[in-house]
N, C-alpha and C. Protein backbone atom coordinates (compact mmCIF):
# COMPACT_ATOMS: atom_id res chain seq x y z
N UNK A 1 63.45 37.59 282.45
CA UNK A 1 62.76 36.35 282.79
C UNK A 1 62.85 35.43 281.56
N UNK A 2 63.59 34.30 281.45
CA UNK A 2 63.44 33.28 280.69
C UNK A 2 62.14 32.93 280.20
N UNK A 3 61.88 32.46 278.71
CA UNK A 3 60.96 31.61 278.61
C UNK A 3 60.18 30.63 279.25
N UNK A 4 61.03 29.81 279.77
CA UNK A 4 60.68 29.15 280.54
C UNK A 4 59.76 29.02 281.55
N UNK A 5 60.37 30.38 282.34
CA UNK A 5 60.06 30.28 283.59
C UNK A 5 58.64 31.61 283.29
N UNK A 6 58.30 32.17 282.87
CA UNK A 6 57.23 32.94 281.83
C UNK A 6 56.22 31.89 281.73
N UNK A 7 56.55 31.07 281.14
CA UNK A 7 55.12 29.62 281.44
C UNK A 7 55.12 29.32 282.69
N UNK A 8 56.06 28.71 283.13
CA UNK A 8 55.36 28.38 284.50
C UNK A 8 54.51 29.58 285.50
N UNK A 9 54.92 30.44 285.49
CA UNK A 9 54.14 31.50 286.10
C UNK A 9 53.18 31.61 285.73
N UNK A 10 52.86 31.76 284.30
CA UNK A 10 51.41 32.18 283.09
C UNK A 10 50.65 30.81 283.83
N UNK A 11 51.15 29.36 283.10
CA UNK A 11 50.24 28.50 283.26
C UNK A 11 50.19 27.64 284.36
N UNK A 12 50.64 27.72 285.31
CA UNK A 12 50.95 27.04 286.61
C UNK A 12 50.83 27.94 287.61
N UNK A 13 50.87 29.23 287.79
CA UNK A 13 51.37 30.07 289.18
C UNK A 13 52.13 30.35 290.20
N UNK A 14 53.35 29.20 289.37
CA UNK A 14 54.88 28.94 289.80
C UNK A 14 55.59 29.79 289.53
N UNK A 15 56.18 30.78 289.93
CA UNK A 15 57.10 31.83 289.70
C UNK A 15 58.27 31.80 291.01
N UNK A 16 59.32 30.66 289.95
CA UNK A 16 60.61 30.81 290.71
C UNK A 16 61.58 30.72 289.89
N UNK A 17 62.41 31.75 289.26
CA UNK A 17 63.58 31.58 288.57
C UNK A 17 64.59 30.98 289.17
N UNK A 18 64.94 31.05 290.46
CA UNK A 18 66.43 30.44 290.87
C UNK A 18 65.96 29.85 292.27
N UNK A 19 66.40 28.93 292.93
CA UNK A 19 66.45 28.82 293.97
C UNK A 19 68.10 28.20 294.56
N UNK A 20 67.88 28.12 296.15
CA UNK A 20 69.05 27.49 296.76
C UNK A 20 68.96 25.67 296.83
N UNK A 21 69.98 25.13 296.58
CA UNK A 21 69.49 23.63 296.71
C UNK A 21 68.82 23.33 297.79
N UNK A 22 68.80 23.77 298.67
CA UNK A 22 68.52 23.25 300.47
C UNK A 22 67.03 23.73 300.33
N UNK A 23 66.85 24.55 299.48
CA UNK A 23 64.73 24.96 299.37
C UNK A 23 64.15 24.12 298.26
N UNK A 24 65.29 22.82 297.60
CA UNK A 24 64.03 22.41 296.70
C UNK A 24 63.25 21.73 296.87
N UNK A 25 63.24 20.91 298.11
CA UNK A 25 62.12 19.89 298.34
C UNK A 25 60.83 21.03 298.94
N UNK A 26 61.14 21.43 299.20
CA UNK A 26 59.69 22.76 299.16
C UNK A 26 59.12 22.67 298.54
N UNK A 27 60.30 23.74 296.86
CA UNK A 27 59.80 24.28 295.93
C UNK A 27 59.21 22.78 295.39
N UNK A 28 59.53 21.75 295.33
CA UNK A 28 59.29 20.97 294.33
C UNK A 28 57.71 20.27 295.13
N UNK A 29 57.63 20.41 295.90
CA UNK A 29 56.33 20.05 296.55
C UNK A 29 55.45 21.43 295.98
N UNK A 30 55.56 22.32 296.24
CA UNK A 30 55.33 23.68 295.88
C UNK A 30 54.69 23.57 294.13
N UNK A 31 55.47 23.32 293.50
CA UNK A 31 55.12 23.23 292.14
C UNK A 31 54.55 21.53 291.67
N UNK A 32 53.88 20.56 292.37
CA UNK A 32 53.30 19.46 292.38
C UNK A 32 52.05 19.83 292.70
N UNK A 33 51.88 20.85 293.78
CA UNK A 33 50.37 21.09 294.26
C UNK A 33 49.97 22.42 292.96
N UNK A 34 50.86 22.76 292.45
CA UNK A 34 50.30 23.67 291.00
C UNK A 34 50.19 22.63 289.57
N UNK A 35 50.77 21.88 289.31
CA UNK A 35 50.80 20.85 288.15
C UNK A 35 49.50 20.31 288.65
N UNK A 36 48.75 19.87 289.82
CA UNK A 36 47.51 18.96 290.50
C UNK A 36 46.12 20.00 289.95
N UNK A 37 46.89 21.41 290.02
CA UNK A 37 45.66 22.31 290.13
C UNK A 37 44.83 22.50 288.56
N UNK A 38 46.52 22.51 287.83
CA UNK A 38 46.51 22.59 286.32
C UNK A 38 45.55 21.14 285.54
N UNK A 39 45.56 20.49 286.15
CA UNK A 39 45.36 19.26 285.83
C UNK A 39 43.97 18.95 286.30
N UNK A 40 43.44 19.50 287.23
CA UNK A 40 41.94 19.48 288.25
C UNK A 40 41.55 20.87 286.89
N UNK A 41 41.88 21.44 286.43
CA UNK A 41 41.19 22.49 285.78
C UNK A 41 40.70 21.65 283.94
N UNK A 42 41.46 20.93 283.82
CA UNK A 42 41.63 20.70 282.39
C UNK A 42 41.22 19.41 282.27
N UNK A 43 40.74 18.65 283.44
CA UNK A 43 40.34 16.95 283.53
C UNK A 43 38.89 17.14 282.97
């Protein structure tokens, strides 16, 4: 597991190393409603 992607899991609850292009508007909705949550915790 990359660095990277080790934070997002730790501090977000995003845990996706790879995806297919055709799932990113998901994922990327997916990881907006975790950046909202991160952000509702720390406001």
């Amino acid at each position: 597991m990359s660095y990277t992607v080790k934070i997002m899991k730790d501090m977000l609850g995003f845990d996706c190393e790879s995806f297919k292009p055709e799932n990113a508007a998901v994922l990327a909705k997916e990881q907006i409603q975790c950046f909202k949550k991160l952000k509702e915790k720390y406001s």
